[in-house]
Protein backbone atom coordinates (compact mmCIF):
# COMPACT_ATOMS: atom_id res chain seq x y z
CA UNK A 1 96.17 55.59 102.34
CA UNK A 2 97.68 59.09 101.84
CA UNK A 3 98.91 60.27 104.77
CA UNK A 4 97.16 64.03 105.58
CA UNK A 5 100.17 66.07 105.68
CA UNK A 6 100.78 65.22 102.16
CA UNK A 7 97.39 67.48 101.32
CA UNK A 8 98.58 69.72 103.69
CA UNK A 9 101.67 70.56 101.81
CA UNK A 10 100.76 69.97 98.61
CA UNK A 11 97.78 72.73 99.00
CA UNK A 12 100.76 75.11 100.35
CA UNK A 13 103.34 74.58 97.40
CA UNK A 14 101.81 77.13 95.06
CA UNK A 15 103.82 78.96 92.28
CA UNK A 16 106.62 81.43 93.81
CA UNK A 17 105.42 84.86 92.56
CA UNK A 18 108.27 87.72 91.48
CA UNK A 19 107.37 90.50 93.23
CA UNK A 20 108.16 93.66 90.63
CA UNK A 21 107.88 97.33 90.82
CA UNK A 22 104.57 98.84 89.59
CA UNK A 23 102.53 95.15 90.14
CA UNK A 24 98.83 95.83 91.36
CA UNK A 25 97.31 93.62 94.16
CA UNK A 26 93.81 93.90 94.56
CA UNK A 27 92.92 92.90 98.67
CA UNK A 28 89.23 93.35 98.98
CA UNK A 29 88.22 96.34 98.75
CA UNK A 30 91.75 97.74 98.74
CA UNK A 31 94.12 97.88 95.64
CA UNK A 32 97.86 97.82 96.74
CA UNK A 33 100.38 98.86 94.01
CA UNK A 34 104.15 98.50 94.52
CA UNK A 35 105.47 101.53 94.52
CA UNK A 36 109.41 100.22 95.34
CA UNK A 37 111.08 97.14 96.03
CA UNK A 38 114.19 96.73 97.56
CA UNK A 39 115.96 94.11 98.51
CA UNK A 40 114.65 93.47 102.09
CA UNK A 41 112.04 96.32 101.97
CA UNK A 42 108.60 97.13 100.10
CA UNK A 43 107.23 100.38 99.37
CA UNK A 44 103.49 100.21 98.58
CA UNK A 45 100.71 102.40 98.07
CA UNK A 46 97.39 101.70 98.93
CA UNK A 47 94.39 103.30 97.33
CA UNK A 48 90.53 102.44 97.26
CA UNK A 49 90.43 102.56 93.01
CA UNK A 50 92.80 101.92 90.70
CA UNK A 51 92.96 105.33 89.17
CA UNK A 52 92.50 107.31 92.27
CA UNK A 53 95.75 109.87 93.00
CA UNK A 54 94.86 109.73 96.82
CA UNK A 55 96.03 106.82 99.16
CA UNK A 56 98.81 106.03 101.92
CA UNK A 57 102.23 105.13 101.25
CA UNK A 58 103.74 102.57 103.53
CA UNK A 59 107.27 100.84 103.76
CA UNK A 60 107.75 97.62 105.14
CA UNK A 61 109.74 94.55 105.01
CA UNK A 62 109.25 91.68 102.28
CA UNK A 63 108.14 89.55 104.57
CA UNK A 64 105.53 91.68 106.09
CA UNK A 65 104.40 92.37 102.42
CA UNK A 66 104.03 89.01 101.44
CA UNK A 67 101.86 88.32 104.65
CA UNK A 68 99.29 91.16 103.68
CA UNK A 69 99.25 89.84 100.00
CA UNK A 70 99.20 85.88 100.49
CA UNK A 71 94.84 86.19 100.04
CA UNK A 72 95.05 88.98 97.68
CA UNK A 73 94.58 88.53 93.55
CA UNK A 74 97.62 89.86 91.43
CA UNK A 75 96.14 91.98 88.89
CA UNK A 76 97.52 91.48 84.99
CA UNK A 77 99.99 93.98 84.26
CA UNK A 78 100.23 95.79 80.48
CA UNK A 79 103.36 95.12 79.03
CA UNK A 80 103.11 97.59 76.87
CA UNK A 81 103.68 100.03 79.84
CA UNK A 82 106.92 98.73 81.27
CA UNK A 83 108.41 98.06 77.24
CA UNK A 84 107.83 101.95 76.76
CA UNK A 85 109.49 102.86 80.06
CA UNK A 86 112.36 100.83 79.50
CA UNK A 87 112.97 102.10 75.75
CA UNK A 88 112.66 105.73 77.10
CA UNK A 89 115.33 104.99 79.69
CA UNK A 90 117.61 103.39 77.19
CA UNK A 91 117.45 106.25 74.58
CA UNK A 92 119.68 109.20 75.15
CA UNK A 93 118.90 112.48 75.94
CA UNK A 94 118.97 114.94 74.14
């Protein structure tokens, strides 16, 4: 017989999720996007669509952050988007 805190845990240990700069969390209604991450501190932004300009920033610790986005759904994330940034910032100006 298995005991039940075996289920217990095992329905807790899901995959550890990077948190990154720019991800998109969708929380009902509410999308949050990461706006900056810091090492003990998350700056977010949350808007009612994904495209609208209007919504309220909001800084707050990791852990806080995590709490509001343990039932939320990561959205996918282009790569393309965060490839072009990065080769912009690595070629020189000129």
């Amino acid at each position: 017989m298995v005991a039940p805190t075996n289920i217990r845990n095992s329905s807790r240990m899901k995959k550890p999720i990077k948190l990154r700069q720019a991800q998109v969390w969708k929380q009902g209604e509410e999308y949050i996007r990461i706006v900056q991450l810091e090492r003990l501190a998350v700056e977010y932004k949350a808007a009612a669509t994904l495209t609208s300009k209007k919504g309220t920033h909001h800084k707050v610790s990791k852990k806080e952050f995590c709490r509001l986005i343990k039932q939320a759904e990561l959205l996918e994330t282009t790569k393309t988007t965060s490839t072009s940034n990065q080769a912009s910032a690595a070629s020189p100006a000129r």
